[in-house]
PDB file of N, CA and C in Angstrom:
ATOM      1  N   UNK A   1      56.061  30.119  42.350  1.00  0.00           N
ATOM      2  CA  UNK A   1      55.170  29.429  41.434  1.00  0.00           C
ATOM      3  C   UNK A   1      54.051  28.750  42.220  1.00  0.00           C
ATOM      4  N   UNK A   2      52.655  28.951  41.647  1.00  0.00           N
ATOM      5  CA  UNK A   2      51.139  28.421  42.690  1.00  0.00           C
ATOM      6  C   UNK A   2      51.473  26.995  42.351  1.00  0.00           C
ATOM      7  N   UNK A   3      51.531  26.269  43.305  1.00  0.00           N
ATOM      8  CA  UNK A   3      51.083  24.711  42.999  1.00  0.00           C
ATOM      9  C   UNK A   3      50.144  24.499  42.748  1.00  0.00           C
ATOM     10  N   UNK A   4      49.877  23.043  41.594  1.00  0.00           N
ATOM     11  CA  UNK A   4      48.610  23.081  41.119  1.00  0.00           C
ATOM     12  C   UNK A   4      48.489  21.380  41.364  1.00  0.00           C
ATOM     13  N   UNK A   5      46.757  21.420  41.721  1.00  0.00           N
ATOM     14  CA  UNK A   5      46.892  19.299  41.660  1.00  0.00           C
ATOM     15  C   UNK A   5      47.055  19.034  40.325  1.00  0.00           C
ATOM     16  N   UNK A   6      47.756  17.584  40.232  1.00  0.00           N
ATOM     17  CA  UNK A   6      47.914  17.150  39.377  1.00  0.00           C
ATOM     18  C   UNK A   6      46.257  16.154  38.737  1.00  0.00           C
ATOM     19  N   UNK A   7      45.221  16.655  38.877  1.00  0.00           N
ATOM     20  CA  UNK A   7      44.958  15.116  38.451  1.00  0.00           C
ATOM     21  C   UNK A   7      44.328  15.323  36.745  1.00  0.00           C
ATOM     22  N   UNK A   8      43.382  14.606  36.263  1.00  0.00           N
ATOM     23  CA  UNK A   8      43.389  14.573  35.314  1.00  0.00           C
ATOM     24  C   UNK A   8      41.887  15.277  34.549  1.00  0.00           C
ATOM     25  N   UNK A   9      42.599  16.137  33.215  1.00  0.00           N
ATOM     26  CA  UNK A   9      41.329  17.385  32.755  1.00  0.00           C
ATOM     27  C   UNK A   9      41.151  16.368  31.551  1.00  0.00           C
ATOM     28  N   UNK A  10      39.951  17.014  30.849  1.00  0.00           N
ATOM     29  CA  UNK A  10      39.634  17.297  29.327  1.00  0.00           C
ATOM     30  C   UNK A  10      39.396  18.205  28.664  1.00  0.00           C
ATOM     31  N   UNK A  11      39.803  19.023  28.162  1.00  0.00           N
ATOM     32  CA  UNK A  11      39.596  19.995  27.276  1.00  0.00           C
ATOM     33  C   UNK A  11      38.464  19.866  26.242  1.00  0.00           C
ATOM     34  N   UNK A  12      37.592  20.359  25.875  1.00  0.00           N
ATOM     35  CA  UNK A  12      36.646  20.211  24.615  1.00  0.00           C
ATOM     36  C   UNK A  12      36.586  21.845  24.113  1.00  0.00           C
ATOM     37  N   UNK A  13      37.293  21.377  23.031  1.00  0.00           N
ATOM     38  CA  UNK A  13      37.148  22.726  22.453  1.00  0.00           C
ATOM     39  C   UNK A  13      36.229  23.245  21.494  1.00  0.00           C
ATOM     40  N   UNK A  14      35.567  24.326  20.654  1.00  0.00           N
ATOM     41  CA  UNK A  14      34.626  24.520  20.244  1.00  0.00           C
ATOM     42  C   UNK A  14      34.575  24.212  19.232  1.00  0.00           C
ATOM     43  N   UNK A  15      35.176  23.564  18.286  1.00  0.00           N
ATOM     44  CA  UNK A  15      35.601  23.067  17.279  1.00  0.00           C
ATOM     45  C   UNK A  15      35.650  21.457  17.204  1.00  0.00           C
ATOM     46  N   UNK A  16      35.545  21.029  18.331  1.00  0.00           N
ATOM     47  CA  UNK A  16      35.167  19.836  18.793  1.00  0.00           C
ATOM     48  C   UNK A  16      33.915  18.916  18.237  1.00  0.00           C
ATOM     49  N   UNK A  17      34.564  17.739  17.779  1.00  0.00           N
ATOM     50  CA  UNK A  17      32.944  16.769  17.210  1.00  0.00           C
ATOM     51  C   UNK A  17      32.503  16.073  18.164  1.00  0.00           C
ATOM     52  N   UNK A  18      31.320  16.665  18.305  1.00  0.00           N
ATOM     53  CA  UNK A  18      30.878  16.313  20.079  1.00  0.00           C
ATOM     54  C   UNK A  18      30.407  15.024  20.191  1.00  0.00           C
ATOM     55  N   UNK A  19      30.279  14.379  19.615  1.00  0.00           N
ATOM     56  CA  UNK A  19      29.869  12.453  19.259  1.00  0.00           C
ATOM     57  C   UNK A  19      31.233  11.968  19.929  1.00  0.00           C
ATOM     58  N   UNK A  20      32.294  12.385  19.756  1.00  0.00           N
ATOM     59  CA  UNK A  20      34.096  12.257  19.612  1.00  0.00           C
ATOM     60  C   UNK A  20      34.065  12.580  21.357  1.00  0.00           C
ATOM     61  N   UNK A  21      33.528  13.757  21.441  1.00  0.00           N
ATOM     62  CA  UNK A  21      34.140  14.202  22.941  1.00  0.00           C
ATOM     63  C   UNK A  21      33.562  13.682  24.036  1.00  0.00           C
ATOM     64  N   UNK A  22      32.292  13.115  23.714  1.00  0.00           N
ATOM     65  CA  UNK A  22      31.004  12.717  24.876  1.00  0.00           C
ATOM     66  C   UNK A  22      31.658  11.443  25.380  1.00  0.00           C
ATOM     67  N   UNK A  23      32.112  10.548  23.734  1.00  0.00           N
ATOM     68  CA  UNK A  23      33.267   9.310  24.273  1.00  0.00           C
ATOM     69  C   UNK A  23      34.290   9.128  24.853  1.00  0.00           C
ATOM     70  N   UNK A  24      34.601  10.111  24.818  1.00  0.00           N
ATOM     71  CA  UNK A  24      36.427  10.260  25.482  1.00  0.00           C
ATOM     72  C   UNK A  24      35.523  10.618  26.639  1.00  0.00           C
ATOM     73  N   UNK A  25      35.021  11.273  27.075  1.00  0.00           N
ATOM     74  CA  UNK A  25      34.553  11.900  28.404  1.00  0.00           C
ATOM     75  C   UNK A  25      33.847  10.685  29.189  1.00  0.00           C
ATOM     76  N   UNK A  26      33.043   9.844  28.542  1.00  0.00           N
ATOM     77  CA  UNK A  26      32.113   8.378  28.657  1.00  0.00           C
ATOM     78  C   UNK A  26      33.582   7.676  29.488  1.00  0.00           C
ATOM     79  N   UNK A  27      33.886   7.156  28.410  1.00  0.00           N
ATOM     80  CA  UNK A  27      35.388   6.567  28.936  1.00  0.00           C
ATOM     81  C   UNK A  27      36.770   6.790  29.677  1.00  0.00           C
ATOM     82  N   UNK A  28      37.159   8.469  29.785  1.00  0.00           N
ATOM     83  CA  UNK A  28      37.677   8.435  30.862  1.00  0.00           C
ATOM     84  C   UNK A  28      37.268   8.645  32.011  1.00  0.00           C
ATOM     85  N   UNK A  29      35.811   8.997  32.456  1.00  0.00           N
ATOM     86  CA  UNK A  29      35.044   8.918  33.299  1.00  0.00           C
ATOM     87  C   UNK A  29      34.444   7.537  34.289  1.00  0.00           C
ATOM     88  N   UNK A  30      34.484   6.803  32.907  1.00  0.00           N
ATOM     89  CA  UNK A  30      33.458   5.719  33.336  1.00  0.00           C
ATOM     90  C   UNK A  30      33.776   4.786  33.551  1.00  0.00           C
ATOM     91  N   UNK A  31      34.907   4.252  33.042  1.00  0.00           N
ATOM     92  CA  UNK A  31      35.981   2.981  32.576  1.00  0.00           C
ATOM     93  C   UNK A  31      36.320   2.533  34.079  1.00  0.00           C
ATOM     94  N   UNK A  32      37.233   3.357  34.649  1.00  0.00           N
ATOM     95  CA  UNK A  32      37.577   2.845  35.421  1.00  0.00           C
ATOM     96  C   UNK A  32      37.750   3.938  36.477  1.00  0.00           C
ATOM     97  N   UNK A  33      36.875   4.436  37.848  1.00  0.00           N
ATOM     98  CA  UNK A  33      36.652   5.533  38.111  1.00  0.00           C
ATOM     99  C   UNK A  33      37.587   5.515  39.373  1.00  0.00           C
ATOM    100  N   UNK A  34      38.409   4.433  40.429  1.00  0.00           N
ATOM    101  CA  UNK A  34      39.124   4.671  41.266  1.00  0.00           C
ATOM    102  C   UNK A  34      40.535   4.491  41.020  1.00  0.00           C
ATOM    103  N   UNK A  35      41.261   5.094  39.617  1.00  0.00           N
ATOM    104  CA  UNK A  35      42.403   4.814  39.246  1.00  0.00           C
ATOM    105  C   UNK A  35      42.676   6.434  39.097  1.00  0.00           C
ATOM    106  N   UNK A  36      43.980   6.479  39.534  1.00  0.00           N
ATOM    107  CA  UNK A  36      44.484   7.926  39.567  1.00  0.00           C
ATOM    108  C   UNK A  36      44.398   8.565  37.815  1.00  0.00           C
ATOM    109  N   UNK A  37      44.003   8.003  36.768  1.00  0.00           N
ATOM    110  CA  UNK A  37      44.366   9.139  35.659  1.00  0.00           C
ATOM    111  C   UNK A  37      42.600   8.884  35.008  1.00  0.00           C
ATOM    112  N   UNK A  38      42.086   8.265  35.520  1.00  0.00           N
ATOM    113  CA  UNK A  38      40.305   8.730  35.224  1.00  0.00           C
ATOM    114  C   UNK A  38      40.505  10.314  35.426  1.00  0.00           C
ATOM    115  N   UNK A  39      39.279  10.824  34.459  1.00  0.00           N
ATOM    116  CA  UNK A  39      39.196  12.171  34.262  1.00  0.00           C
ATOM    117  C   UNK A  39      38.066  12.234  35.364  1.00  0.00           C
ATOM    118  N   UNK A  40      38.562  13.605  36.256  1.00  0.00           N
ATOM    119  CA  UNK A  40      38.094  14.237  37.001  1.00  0.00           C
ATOM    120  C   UNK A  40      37.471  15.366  36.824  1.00  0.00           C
ATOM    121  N   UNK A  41      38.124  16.342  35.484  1.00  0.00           N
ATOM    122  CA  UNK A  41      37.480  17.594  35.550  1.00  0.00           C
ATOM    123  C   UNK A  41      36.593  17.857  34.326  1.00  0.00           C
ATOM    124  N   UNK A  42      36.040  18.386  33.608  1.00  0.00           N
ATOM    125  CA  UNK A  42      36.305  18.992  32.182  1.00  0.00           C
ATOM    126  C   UNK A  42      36.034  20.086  31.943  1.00  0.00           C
ATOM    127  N   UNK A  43      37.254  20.521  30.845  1.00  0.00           N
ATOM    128  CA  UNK A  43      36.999  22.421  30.644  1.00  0.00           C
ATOM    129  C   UNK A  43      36.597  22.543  29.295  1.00  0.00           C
ATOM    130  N   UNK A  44      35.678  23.401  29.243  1.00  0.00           N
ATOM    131  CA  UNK A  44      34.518  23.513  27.953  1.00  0.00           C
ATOM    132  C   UNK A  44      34.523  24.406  27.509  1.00  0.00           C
ATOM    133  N   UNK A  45      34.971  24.669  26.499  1.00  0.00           N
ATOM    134  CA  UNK A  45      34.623  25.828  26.000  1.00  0.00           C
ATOM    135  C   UNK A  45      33.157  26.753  25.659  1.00  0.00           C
ATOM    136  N   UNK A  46      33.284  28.086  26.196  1.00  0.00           N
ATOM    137  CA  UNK A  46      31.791  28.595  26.243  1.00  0.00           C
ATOM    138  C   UNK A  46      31.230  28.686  24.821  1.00  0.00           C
ATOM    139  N   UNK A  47      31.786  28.480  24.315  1.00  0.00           N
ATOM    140  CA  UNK A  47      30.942  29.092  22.852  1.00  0.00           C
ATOM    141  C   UNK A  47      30.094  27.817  22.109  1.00  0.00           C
ATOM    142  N   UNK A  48      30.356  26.305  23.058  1.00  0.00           N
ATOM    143  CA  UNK A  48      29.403  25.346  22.924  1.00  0.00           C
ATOM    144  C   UNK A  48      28.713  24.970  24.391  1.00  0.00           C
ATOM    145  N   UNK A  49      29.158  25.438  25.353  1.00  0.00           N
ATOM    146  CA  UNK A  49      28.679  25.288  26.449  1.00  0.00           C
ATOM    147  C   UNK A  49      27.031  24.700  26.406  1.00  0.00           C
ATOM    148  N   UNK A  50      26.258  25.853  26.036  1.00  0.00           N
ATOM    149  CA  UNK A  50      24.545  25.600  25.805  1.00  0.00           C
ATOM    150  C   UNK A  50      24.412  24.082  25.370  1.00  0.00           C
ATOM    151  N   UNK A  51      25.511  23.832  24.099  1.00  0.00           N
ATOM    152  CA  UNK A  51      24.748  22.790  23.510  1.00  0.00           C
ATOM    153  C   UNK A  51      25.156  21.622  23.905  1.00  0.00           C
ATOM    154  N   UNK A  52      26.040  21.356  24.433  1.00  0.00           N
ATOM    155  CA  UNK A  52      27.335  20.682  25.020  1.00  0.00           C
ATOM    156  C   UNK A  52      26.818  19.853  26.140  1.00  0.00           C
ATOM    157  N   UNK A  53      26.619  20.822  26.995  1.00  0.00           N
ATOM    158  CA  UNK A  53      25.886  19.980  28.504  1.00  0.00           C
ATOM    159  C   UNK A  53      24.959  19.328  28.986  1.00  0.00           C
ATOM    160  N   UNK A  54      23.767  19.709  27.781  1.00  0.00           N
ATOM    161  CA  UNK A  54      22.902  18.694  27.852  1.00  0.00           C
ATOM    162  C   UNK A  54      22.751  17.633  27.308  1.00  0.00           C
ATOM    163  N   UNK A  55      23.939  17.362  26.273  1.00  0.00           N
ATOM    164  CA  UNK A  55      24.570  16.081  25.925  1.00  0.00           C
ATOM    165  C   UNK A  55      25.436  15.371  26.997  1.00  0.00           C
ATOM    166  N   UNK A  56      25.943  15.934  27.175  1.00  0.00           N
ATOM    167  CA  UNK A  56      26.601  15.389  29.075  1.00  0.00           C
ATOM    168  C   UNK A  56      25.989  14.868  29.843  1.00  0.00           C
ATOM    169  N   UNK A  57      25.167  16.143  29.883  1.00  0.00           N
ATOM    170  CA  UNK A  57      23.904  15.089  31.419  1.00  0.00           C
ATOM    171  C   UNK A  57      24.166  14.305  30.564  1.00  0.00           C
ATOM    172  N   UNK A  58      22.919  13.877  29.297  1.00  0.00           N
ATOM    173  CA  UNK A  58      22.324  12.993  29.359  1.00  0.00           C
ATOM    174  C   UNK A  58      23.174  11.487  28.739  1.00  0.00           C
ATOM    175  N   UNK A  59      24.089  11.571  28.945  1.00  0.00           N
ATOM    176  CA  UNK A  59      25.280  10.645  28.703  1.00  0.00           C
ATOM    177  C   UNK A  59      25.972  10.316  29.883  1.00  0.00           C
ATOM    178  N   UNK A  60      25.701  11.150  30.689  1.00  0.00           N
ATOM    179  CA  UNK A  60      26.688  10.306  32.121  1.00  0.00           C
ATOM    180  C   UNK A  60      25.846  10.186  33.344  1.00  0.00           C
ATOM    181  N   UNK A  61      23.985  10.659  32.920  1.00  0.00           N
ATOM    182  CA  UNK A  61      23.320  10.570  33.778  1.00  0.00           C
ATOM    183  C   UNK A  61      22.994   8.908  33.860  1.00  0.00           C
ATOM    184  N   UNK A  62      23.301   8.123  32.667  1.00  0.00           N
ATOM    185  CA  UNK A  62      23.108   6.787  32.735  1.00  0.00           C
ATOM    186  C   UNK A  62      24.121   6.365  33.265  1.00  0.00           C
ATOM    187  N   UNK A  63      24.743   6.652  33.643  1.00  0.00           N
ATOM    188  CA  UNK A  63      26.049   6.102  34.657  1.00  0.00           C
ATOM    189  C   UNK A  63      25.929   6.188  35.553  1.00  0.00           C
ATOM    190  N   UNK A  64      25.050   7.099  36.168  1.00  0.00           N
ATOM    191  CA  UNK A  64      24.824   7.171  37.721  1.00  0.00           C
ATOM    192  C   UNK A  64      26.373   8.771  37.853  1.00  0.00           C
ATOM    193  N   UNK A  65      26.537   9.389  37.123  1.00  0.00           N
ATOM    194  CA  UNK A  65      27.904  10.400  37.093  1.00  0.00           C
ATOM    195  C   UNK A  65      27.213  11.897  37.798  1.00  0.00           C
ATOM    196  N   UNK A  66      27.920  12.426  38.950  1.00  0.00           N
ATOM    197  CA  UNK A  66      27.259  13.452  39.715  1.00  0.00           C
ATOM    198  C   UNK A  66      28.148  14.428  38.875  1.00  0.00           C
ATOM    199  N   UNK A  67      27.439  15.506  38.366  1.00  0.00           N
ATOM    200  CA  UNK A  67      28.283  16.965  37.454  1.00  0.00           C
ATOM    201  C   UNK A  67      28.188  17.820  38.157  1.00  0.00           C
ATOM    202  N   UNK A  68      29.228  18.595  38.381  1.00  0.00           N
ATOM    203  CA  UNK A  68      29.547  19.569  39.267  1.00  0.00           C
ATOM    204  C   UNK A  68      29.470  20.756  38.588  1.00  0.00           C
ATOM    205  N   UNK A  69      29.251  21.748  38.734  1.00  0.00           N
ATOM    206  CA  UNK A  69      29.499  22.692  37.454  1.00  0.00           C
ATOM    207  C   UNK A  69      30.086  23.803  38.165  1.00  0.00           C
ATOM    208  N   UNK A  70      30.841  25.166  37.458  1.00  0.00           N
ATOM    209  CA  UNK A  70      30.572  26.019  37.836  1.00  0.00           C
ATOM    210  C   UNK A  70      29.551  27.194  37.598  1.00  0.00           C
ATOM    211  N   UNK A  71      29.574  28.336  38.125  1.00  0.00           N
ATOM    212  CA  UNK A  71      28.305  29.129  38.118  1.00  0.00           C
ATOM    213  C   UNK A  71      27.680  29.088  36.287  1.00  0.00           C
ATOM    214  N   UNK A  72      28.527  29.410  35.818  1.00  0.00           N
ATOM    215  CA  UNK A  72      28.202  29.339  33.925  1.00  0.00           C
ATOM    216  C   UNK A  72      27.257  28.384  33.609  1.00  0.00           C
ATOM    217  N   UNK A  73      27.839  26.798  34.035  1.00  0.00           N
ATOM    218  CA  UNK A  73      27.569  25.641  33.605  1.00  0.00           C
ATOM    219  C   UNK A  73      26.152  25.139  34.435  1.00  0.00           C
ATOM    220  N   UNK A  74      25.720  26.022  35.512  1.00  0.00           N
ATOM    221  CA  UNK A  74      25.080  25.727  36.659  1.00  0.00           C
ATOM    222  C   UNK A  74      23.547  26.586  36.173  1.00  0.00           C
ATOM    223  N   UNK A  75      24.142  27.503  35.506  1.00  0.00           N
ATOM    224  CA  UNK A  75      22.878  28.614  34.955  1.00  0.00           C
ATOM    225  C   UNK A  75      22.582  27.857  33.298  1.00  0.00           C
ATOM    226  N   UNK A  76      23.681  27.005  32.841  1.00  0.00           N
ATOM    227  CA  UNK A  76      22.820  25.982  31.561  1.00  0.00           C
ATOM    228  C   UNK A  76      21.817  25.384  31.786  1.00  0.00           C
ATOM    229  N   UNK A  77      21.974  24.613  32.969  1.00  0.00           N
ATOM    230  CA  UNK A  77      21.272  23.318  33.537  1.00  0.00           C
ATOM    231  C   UNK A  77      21.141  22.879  35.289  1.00  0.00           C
ATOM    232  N   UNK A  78      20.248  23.188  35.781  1.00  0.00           N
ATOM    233  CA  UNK A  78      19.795  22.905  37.086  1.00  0.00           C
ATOM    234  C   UNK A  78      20.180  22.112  37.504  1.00  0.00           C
ATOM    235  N   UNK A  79      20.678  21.030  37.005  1.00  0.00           N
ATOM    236  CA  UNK A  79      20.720  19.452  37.096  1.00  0.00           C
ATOM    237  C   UNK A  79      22.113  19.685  37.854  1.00  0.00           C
ATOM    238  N   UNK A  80      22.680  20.401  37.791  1.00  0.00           N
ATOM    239  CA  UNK A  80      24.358  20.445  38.168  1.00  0.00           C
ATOM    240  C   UNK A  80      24.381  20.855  39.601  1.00  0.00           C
ATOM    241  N   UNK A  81      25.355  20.342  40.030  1.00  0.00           N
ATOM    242  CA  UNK A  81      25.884  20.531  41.337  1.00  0.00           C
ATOM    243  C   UNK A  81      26.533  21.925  41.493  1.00  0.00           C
ATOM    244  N   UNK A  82      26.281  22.943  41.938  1.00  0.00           N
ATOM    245  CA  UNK A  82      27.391  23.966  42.162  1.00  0.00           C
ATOM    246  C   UNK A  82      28.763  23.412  42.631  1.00  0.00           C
ATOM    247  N   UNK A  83      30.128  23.770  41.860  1.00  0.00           N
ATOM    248  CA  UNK A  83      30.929  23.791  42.207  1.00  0.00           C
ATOM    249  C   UNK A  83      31.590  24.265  43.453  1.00  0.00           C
ATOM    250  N   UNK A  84      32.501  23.583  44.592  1.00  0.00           N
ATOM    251  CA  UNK A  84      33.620  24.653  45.111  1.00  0.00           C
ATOM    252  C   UNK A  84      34.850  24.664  44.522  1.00  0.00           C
ATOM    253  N   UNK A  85      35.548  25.886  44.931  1.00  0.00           N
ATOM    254  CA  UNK A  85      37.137  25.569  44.976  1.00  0.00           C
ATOM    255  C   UNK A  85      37.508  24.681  45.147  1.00  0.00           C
ATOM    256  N   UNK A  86      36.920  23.794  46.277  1.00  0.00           N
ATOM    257  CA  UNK A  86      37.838  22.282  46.219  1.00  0.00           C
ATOM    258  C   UNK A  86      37.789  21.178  45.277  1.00  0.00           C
ATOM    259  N   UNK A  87      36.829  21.164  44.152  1.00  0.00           N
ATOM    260  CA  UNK A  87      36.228  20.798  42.759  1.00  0.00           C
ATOM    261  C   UNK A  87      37.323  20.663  42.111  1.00  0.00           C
ATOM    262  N   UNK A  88      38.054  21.559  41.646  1.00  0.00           N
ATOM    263  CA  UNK A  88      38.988  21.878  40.505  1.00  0.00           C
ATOM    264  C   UNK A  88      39.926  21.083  40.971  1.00  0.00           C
ATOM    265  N   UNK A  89      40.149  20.558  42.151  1.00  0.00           N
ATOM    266  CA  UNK A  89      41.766  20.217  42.022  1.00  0.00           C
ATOM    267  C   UNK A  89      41.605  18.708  42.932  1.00  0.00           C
ATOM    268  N   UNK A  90      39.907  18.314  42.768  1.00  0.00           N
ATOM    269  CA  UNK A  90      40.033  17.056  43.910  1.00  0.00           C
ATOM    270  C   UNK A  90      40.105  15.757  42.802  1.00  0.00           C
ATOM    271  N   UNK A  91      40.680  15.138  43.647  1.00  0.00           N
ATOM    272  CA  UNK A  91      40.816  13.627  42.701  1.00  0.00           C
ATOM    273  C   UNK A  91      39.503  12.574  43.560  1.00  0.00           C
ATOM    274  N   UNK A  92      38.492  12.563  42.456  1.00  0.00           N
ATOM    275  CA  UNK A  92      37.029  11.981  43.033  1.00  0.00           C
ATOM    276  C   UNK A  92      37.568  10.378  43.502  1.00  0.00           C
ATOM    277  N   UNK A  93      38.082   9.778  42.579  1.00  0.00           N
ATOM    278  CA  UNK A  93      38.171   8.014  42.460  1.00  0.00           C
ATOM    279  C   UNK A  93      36.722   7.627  42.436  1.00  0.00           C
ATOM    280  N   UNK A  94      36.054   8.414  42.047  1.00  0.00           N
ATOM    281  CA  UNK A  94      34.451   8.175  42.334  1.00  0.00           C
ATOM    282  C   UNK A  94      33.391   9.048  41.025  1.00  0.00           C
ATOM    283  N   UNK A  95      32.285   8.371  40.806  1.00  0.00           N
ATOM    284  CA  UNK A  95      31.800   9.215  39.436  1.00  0.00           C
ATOM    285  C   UNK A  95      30.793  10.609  40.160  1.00  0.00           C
ATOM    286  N   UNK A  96      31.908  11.229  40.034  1.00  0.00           N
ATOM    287  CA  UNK A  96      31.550  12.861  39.835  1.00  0.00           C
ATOM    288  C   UNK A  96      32.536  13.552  38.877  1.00  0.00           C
ATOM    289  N   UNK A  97      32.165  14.503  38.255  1.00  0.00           N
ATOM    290  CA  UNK A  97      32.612  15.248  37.461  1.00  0.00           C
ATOM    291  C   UNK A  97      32.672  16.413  37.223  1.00  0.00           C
ATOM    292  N   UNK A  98      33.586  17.222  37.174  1.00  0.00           N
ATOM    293  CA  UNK A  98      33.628  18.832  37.802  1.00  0.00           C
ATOM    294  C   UNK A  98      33.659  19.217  36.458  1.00  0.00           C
ATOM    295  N   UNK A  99      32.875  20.652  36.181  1.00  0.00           N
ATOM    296  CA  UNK A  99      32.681  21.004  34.672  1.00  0.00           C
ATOM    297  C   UNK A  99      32.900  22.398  34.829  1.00  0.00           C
ATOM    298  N   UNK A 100      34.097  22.956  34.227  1.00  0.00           N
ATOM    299  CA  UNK A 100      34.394  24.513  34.517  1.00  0.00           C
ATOM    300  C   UNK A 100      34.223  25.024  32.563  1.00  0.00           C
ATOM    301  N   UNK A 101      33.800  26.180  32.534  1.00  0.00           N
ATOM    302  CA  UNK A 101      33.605  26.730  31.056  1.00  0.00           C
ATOM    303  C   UNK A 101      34.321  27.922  31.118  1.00  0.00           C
ATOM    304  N   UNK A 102      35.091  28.234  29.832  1.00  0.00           N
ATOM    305  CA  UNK A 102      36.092  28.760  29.529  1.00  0.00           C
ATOM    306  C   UNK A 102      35.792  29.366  28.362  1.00  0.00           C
ATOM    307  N   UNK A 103      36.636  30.589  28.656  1.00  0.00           N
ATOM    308  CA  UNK A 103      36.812  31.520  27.300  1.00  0.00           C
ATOM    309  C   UNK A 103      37.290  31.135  25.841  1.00  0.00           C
ATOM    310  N   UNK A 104      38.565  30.341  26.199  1.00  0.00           N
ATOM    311  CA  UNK A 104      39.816  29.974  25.133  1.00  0.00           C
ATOM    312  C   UNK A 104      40.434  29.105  25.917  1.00  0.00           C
ATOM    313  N   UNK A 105      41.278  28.353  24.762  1.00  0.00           N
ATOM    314  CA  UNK A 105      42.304  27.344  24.946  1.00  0.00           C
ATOM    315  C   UNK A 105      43.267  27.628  26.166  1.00  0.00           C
ATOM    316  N   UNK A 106      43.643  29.373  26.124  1.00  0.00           N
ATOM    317  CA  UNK A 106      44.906  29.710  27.124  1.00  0.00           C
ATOM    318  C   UNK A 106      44.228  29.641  28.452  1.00  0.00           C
ATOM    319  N   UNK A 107      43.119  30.338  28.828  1.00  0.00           N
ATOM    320  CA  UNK A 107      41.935  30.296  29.764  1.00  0.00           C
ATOM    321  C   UNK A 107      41.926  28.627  30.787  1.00  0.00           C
ATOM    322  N   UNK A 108      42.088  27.901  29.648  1.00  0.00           N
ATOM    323  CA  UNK A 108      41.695  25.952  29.740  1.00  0.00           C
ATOM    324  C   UNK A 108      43.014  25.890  30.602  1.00  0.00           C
ATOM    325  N   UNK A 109      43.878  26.445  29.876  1.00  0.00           N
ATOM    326  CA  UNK A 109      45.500  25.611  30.293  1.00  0.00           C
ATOM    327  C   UNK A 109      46.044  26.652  31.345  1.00  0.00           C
ATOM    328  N   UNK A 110      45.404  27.631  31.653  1.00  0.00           N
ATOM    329  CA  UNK A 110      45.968  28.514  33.089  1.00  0.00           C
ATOM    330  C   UNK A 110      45.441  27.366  34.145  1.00  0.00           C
ATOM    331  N   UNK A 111      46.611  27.750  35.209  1.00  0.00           N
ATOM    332  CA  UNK A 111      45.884  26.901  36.537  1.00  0.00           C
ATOM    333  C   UNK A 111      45.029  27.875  37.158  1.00  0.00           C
ATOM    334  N   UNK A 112      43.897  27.379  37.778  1.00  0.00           N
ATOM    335  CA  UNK A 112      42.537  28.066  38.178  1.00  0.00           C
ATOM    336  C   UNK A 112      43.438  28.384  38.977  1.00  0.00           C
TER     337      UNK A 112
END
């Protein structure tokens, strides 16, 4: 069995009320950023991706929040950091935010 880090995702799924998700993302991001269960990653579903991320930036760019993206999320918006492999599984304690986009729910919940 692959070991996987433990630290902490968000899922936003496409069905998602994105007013709803930007907050949960605001707040487990922002609240309190050197405590082990602050959110580190988030997995997005592609089928809001486009509309999704530039609500992101511009919600965690007032935080001073560095977005990591991968290649998908990176070809939305310039603004993003290319992802590495070491992205997905690092625990920041610090405001950055790794943004991987996904097919489906099962896609979200496989370990990369």
């Amino acid at each position: 069995m692959k070991q996987v880090p433990g630290n902490c995702h968000i899922y936003v799924d496409e069905s998602a009320d994105f007013n709803m998700a930007l907050s949960v993302i605001d707040n487990a991001k922002t609240q309190r950023t050197g405590v082990c269960n602050a959110c580190e990653s988030l997995v997005l579903h592609k089928a809001i991706a486009k509309d999704f991320i530039p609500l992101l930036i511009d919600a965690l760019s007032k935080k001073q929040v560095e977005i990591r993206g991968d290649k998908l999320a990176c070809e939305i918006s310039n603004s993003l950091v290319l992802a590495t492999e070491e992205d997905w599984g690092k625990e920041y304690l610090d405001l950055i935010l790794s943004v991987k986009i996904v097919k489906n729910i099962d896609e979200a919940i496989r370990p990369y």
